[in-house]
N, C-alpha and C. Protein backbone atom coordinates (compact mmCIF):
# COMPACT_ATOMS: atom_id res chain seq x y z
N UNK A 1 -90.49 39.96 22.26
CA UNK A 1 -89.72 39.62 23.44
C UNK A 1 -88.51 38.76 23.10
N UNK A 2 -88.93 37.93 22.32
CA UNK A 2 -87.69 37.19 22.02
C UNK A 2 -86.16 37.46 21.22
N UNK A 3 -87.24 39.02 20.52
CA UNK A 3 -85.62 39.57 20.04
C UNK A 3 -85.15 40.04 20.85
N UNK A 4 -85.70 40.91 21.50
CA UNK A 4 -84.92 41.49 22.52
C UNK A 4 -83.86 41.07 23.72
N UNK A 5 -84.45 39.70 24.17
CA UNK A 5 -83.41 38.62 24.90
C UNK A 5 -82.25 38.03 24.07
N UNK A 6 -82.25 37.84 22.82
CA UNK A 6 -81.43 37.66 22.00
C UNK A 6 -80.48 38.71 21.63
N UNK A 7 -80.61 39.78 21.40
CA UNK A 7 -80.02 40.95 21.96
C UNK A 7 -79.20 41.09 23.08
N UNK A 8 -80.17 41.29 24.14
CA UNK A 8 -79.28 40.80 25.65
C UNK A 8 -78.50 40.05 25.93
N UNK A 9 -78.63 38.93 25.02
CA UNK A 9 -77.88 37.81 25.64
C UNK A 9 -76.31 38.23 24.39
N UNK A 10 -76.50 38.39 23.28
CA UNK A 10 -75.64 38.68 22.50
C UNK A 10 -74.24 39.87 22.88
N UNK A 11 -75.17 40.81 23.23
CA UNK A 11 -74.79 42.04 24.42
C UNK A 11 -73.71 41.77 25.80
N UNK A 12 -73.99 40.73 26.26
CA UNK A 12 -73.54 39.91 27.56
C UNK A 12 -72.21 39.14 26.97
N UNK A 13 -72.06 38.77 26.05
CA UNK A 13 -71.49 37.69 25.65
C UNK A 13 -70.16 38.56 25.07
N UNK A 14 -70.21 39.92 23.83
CA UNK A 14 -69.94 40.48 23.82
C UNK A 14 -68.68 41.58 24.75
N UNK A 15 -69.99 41.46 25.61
CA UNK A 15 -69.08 42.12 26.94
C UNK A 15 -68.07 41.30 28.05
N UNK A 16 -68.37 40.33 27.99
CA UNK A 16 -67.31 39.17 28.54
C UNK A 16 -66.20 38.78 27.58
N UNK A 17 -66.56 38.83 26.32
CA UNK A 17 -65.12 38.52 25.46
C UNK A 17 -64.20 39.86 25.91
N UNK A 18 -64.47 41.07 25.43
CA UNK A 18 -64.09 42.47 25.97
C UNK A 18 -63.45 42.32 27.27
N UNK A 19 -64.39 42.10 28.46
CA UNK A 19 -63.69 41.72 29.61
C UNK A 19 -62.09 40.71 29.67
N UNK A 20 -63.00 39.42 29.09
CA UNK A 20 -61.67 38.81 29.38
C UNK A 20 -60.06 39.02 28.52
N UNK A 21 -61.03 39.82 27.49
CA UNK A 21 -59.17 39.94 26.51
C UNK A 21 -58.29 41.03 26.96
N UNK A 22 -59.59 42.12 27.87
CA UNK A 22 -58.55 43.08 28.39
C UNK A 22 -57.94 42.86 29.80
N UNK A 23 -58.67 41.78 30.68
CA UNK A 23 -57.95 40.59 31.67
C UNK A 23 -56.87 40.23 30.95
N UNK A 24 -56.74 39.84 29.75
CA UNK A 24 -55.41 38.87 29.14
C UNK A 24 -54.22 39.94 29.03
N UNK A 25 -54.78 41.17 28.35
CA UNK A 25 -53.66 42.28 28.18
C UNK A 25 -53.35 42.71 29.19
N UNK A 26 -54.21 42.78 30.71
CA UNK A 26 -53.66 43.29 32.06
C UNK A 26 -52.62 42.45 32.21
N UNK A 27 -52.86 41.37 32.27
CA UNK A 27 -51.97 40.70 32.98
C UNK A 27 -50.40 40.63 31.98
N UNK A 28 -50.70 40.50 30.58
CA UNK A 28 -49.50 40.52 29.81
C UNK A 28 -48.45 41.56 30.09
N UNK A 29 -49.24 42.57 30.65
CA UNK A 29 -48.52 43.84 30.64
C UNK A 29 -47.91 43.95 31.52
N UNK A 30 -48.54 43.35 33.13
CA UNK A 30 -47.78 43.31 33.93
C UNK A 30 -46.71 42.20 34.01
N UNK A 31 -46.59 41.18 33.34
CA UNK A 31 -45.54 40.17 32.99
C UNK A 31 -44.49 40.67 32.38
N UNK A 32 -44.54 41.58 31.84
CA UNK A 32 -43.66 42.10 30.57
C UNK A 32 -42.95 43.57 31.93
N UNK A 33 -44.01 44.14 32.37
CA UNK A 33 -43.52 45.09 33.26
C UNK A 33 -42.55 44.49 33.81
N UNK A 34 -42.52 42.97 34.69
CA UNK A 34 -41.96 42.64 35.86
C UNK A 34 -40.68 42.04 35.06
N UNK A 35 -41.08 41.40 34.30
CA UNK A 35 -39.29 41.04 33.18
C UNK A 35 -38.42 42.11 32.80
N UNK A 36 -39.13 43.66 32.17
CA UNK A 36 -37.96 44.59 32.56
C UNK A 36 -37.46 44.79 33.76
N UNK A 37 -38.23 45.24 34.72
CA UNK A 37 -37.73 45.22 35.87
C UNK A 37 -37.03 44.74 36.72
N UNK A 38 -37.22 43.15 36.46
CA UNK A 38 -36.28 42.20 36.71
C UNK A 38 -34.51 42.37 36.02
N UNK A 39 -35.15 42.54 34.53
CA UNK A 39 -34.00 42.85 34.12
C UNK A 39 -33.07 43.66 33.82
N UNK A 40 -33.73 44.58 34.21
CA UNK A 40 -32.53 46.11 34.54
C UNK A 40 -32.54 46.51 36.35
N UNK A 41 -32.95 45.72 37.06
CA UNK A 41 -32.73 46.14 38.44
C UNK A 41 -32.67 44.78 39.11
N UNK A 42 -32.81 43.62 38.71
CA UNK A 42 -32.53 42.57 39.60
C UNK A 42 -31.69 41.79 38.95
N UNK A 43 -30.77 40.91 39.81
CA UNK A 43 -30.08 39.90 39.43
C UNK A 43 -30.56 38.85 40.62
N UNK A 44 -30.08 37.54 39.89
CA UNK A 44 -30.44 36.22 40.17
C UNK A 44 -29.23 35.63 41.04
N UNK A 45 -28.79 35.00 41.87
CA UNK A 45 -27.01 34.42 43.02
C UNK A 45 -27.81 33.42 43.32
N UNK A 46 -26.86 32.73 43.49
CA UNK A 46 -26.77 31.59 44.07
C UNK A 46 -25.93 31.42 45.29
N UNK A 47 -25.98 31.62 46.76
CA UNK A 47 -25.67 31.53 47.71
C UNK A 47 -24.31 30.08 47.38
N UNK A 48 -22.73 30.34 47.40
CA UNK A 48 -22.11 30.31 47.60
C UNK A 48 -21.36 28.98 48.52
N UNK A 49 -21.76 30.58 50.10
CA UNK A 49 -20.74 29.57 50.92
C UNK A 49 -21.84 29.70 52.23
N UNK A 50 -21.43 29.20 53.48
CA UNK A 50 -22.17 29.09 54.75
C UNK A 50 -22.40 29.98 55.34
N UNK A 51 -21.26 31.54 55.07
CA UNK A 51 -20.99 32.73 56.46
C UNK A 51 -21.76 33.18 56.56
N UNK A 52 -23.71 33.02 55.61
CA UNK A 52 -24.49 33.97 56.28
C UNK A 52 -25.46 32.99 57.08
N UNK A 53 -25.19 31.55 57.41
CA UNK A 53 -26.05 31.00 58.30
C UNK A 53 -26.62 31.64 59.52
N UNK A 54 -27.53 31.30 59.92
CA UNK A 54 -29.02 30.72 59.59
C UNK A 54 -29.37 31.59 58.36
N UNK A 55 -29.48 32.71 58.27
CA UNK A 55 -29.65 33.63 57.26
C UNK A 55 -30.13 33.50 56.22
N UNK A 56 -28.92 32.72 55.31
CA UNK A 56 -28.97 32.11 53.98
C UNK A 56 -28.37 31.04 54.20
N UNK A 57 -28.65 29.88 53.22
CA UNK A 57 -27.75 28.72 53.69
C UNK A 57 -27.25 28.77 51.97
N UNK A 58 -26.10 27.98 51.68
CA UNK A 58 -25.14 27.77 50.62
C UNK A 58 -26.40 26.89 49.47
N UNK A 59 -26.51 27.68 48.62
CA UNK A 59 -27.51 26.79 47.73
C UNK A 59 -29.05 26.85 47.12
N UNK A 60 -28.99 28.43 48.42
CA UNK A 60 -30.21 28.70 47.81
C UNK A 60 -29.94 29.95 46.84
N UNK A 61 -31.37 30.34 45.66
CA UNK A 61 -31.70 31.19 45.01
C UNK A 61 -31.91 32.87 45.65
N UNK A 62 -31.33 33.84 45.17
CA UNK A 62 -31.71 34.87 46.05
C UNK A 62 -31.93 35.78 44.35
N UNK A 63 -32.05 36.59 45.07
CA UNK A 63 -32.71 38.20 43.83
C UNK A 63 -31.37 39.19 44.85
N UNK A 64 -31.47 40.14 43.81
CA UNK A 64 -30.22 41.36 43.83
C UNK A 64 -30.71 42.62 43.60
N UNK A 65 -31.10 43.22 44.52
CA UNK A 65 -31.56 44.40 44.04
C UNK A 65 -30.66 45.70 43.39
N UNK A 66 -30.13 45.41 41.98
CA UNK A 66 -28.98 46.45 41.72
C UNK A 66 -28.90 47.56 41.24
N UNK A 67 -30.40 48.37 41.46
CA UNK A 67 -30.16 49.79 42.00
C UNK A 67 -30.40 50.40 43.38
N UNK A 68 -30.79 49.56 44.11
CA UNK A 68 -30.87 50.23 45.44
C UNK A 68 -29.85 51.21 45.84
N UNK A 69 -28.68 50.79 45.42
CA UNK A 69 -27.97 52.15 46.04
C UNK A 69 -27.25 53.06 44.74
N UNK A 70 -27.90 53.07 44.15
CA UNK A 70 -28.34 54.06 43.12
C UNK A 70 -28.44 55.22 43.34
N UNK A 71 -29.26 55.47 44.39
CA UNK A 71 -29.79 56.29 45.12
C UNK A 71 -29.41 56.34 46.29
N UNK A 72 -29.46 55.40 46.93
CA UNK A 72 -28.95 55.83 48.40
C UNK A 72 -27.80 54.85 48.77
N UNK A 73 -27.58 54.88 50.04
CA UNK A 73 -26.15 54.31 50.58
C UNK A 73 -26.45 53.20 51.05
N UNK A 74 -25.82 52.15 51.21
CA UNK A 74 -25.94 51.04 52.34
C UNK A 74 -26.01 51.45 53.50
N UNK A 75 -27.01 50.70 54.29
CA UNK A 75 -27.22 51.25 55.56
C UNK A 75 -26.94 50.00 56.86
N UNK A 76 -26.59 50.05 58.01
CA UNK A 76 -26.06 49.21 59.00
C UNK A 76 -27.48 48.10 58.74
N UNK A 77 -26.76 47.12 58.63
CA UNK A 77 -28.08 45.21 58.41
C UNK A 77 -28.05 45.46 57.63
N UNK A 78 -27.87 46.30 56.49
CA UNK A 78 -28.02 45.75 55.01
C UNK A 78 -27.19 44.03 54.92
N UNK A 79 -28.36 43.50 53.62
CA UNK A 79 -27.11 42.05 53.49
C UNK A 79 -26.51 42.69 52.05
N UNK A 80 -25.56 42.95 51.85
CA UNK A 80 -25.29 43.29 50.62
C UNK A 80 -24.69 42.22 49.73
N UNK A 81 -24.46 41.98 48.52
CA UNK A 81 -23.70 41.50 47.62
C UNK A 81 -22.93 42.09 46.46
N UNK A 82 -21.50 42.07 46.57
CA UNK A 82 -20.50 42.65 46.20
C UNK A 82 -19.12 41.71 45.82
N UNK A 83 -18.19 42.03 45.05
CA UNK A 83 -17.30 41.52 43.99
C UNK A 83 -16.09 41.92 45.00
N UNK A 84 -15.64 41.12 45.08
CA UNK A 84 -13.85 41.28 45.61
C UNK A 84 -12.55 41.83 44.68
N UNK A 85 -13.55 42.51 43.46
CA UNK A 85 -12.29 43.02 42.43
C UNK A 85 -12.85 43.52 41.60
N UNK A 86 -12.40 44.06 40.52
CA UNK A 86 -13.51 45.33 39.22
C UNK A 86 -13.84 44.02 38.69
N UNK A 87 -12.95 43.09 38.20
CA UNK A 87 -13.02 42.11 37.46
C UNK A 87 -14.60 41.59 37.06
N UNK A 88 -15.50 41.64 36.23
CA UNK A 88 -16.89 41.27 36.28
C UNK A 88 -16.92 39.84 36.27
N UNK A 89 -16.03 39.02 36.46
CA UNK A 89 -16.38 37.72 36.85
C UNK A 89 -15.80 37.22 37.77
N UNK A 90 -15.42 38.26 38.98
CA UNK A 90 -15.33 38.06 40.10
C UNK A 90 -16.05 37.27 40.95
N UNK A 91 -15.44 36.55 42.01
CA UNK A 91 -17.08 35.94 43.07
C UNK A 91 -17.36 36.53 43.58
N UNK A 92 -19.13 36.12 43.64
CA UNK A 92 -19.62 37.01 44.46
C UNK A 92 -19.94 36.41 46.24
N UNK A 93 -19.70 37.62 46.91
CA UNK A 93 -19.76 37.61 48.31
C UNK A 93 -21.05 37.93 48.44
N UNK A 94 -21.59 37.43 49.31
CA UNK A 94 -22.95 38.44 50.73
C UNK A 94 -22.52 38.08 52.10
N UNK A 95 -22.58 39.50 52.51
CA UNK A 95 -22.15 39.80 53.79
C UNK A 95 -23.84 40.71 54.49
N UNK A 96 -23.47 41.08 55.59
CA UNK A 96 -24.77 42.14 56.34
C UNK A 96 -23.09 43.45 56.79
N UNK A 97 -23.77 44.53 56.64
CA UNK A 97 -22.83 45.77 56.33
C UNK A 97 -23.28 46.06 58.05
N UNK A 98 -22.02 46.35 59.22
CA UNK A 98 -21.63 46.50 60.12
C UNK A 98 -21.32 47.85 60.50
N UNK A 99 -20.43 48.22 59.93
CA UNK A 99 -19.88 49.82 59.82
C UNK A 99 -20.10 50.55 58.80
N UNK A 100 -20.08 51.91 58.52
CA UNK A 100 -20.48 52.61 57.68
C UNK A 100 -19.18 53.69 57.37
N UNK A 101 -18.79 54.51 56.39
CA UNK A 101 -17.96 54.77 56.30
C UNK A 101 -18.09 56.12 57.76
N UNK A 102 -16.56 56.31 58.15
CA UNK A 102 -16.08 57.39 58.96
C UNK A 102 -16.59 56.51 60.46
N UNK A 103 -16.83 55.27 60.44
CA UNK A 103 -17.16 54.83 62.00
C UNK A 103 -15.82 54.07 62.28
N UNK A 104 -15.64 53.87 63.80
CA UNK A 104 -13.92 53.02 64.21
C UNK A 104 -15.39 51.97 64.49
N UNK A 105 -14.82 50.56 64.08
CA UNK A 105 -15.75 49.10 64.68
C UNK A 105 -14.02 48.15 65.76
N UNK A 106 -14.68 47.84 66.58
CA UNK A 106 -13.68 47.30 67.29
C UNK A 106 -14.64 45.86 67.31
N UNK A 107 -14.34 44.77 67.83
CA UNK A 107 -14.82 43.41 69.07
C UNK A 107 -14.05 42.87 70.00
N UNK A 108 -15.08 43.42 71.00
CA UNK A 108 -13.83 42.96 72.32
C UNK A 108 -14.91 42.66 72.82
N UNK A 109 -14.09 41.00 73.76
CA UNK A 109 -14.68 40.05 74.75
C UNK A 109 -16.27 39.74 73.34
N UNK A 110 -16.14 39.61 72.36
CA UNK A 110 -16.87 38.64 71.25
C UNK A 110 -18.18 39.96 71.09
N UNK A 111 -18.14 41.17 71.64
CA UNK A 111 -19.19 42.20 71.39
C UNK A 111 -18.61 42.81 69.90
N UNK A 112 -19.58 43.92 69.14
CA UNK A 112 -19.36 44.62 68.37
C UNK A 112 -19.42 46.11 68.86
N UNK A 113 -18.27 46.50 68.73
CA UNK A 113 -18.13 48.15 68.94
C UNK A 113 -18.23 48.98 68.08
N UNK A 114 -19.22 50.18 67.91
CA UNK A 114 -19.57 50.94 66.87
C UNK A 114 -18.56 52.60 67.77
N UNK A 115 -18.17 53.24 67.07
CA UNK A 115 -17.33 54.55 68.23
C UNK A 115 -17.24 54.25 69.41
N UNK A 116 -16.82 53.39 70.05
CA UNK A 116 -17.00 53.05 71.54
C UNK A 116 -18.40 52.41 71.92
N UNK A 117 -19.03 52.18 71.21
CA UNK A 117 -20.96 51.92 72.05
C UNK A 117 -21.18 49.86 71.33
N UNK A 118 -21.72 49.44 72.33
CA UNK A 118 -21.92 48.25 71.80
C UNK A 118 -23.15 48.27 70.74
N UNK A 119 -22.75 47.50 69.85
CA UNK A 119 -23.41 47.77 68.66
C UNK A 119 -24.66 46.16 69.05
N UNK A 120 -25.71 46.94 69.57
CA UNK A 120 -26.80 45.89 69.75
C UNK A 120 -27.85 45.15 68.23
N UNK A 121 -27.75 44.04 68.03
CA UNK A 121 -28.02 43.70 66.53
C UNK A 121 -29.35 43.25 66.99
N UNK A 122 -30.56 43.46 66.07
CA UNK A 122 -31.78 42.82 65.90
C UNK A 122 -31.94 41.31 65.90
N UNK A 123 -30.68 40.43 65.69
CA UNK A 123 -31.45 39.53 65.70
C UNK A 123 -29.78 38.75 66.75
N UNK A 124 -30.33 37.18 67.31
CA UNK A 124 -29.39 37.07 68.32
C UNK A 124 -28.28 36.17 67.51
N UNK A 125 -26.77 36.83 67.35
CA UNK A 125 -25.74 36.30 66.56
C UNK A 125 -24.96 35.65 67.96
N UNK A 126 -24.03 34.43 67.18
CA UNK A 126 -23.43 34.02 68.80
C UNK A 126 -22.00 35.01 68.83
N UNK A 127 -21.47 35.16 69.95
CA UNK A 127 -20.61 35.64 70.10
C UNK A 127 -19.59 35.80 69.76
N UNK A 128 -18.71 36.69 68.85
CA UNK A 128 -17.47 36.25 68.25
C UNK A 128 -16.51 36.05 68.75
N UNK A 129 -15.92 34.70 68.78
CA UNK A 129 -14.58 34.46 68.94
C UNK A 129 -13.36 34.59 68.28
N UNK A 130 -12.97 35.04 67.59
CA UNK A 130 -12.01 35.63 66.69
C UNK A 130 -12.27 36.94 65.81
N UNK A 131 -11.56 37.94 66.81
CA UNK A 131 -11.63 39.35 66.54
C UNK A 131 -11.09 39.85 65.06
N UNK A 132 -9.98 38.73 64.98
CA UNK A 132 -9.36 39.38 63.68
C UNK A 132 -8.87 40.80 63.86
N UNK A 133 -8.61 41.16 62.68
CA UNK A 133 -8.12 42.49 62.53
C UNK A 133 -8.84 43.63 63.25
N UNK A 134 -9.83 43.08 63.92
CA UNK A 134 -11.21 44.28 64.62
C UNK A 134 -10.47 44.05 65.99
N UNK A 135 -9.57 43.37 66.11
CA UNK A 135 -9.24 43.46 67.61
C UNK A 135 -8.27 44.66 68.31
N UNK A 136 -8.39 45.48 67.37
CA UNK A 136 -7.97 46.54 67.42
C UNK A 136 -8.74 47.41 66.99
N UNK A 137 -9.13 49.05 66.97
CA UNK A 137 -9.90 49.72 66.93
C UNK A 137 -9.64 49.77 64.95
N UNK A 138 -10.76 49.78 64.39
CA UNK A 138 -10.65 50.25 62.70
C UNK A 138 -11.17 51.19 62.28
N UNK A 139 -10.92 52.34 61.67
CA UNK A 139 -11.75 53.25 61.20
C UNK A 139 -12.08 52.97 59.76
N UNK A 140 -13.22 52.72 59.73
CA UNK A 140 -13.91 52.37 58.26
C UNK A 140 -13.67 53.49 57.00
N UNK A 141 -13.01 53.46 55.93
CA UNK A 141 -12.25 54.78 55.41
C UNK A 141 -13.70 55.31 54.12
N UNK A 142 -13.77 56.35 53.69
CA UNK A 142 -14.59 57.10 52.66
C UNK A 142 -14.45 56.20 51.82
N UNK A 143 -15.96 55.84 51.60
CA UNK A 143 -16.41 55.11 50.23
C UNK A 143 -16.78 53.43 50.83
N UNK A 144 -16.23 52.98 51.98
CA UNK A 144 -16.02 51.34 52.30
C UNK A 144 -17.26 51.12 53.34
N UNK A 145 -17.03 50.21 53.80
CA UNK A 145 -17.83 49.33 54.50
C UNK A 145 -17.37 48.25 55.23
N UNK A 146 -17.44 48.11 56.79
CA UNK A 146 -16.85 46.54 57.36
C UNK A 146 -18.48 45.82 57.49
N UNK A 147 -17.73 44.53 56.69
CA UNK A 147 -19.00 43.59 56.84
C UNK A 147 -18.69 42.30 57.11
N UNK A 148 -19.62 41.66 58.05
CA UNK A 148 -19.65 40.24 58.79
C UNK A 148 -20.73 39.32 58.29
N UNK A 149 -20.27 38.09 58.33
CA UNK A 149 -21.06 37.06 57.92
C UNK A 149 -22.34 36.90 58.91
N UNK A 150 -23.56 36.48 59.27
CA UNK A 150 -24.12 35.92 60.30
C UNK A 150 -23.42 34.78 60.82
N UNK A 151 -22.87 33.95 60.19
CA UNK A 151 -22.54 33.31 60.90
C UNK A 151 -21.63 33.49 61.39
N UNK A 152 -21.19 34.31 62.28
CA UNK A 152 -20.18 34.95 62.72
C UNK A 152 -19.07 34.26 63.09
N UNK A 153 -18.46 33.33 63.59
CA UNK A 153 -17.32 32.05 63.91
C UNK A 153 -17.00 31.67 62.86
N UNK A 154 -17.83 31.81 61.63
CA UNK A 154 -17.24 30.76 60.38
C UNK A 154 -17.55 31.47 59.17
N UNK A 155 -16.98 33.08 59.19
CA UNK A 155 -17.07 33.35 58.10
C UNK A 155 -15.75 34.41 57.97
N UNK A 156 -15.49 34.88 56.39
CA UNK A 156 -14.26 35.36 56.30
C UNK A 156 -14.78 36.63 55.61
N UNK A 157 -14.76 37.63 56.58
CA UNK A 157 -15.19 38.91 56.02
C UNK A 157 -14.45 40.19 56.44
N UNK A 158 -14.74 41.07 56.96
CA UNK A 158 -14.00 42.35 57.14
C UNK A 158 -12.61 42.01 58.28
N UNK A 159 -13.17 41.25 58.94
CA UNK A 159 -12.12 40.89 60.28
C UNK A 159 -10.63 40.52 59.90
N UNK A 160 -10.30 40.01 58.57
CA UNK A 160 -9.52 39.01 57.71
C UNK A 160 -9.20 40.08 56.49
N UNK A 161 -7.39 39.81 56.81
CA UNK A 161 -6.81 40.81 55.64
C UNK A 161 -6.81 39.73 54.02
N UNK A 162 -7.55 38.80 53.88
CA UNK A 162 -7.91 38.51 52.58
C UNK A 162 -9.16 39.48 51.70
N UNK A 163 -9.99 39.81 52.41
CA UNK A 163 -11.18 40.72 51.91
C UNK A 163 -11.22 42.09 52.93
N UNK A 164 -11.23 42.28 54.26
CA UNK A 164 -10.89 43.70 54.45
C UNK A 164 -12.28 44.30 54.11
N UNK A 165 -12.03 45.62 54.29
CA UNK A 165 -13.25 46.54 54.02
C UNK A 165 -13.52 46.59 52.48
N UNK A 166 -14.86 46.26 52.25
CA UNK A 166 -15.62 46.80 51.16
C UNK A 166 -15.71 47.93 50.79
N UNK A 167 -15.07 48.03 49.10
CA UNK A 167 -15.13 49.26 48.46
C UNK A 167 -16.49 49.45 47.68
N UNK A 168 -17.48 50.46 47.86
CA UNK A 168 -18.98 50.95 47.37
C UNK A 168 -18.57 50.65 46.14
N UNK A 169 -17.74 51.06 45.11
CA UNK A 169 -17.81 50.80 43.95
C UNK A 169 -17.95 48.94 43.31
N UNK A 170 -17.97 48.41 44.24
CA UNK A 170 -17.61 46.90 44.49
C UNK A 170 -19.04 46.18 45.04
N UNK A 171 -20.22 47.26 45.25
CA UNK A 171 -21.10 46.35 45.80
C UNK A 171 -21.97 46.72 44.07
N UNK A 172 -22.76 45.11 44.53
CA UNK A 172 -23.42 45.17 43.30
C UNK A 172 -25.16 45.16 43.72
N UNK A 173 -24.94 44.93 44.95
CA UNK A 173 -26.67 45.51 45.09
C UNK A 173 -27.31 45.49 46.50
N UNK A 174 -28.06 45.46 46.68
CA UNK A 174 -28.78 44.78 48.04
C UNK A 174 -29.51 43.57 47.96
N UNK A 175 -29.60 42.41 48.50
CA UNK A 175 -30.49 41.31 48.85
C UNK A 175 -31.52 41.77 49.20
N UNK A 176 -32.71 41.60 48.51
CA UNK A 176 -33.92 41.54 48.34
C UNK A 176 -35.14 40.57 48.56
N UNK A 177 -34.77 39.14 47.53
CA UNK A 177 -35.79 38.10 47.94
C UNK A 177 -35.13 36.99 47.38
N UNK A 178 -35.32 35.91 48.53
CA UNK A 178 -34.95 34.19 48.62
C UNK A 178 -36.02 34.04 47.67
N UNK A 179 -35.76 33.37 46.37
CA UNK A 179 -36.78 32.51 45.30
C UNK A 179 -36.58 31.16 45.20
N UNK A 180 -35.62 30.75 46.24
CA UNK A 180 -35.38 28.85 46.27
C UNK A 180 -34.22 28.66 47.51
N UNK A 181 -34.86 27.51 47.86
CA UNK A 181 -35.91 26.64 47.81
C UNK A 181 -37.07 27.34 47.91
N UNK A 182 -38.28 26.47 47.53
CA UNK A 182 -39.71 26.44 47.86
C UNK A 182 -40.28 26.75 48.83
N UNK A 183 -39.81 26.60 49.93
CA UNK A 183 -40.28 26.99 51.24
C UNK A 183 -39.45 28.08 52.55
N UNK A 184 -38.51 28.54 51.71
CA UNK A 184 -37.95 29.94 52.22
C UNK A 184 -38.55 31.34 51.09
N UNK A 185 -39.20 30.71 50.38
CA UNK A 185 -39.56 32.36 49.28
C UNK A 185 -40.14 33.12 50.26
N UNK A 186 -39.42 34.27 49.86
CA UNK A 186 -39.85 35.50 50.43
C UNK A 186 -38.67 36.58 50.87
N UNK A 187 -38.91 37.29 51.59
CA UNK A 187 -37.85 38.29 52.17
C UNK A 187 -37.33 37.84 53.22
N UNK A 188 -35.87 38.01 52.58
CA UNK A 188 -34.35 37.41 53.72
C UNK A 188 -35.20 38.22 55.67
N UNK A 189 -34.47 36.98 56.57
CA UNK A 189 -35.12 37.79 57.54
C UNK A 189 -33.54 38.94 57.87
N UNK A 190 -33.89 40.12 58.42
CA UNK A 190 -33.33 41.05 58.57
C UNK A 190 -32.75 41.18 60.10
């Protein structure tokens, strides 16, 4: 009897080293998975300036998702982040994408006009007071994008002939996930 428990127990012991080293290689693997991944499809920003308040505030950590449109297009609420020039050490902007190419965006009386239709947004932005260049009807041209800050009163985005419509070749990804501060991690709210 007693060899045989000695056995067993040898057996057991055995099988837990096994267990835990291939626990150690799971997890290595997925560490190593998530660092490529990180590093051929995400980038790291640092939030800037204020125009996407409440949104993002100036200072925090965000992630870049820079193949999302790889594959597909920016779509209306995207927050995108994009370069104001080929230049690769351009600054970087984040805006939320408004118009899509081949749409006219107007704002009149502080609404957003998508082809004539008020463009109703998911979440409640205050009203714009300075139409800018939208105070007239715009047709968003092949390849671009008009995009607005959340904080809509205090930001300098499509409305303003300093930046103007976004050229696709110019965005560098989609916003994905707040990693700082500590107590916003997670996914930007939309």
């Amino acid at each position: 009897m007693g060899m045989n428990t000695r056995y067993v127990k040898e057996y057991f012991y055995k099988e837990k080293i096994r267990s835990v080293i291939a626990w150690i290689i799971e997890i290595a693997a997925v560490i190593l998975l998530a660092g490529i991944f990180s590093w051929f499809f995400c980038k790291s920003v640092v939030v800037q300036e204020g125009s996407m308040e409440p949104t993002l505030t100036a200072g925090e950590r965000v992630l870049v998702d820079s193949a999302a449109y790889r594959l597909g297009e920016p779509k209306r609420g995207d927050i995108i982040v994009f370069r104001t020039s080929e230049d690769k050490k351009a600054s970087l902007h984040i805006k939320r994408v408004i118009a899509l190419p081949g749409e006219t965006v107007q704002i009149v009386n502080g609404q957003i006009l998508i082809n004539g239709e008020t463009y109703l947004e998911g979440k409640d932005f205050p009203s714009i007071t300075n139409a800018g260049l939208a105070e007239e009807p715009i047709t968003v041209g092949k390849g671009q994008y008009f995009v607005l800050g959340d904080n809509r009163n205090n930001s300098e985005d499509s409305r303003h002939n300093g930046l103007g419509m976004v050229d696709e070749d110019l965005i560098v990804g989609k916003l994905w996930f707040v990693i700082s501060p500590w107590e916003k991690i997670g996914l930007p709210d939309r």
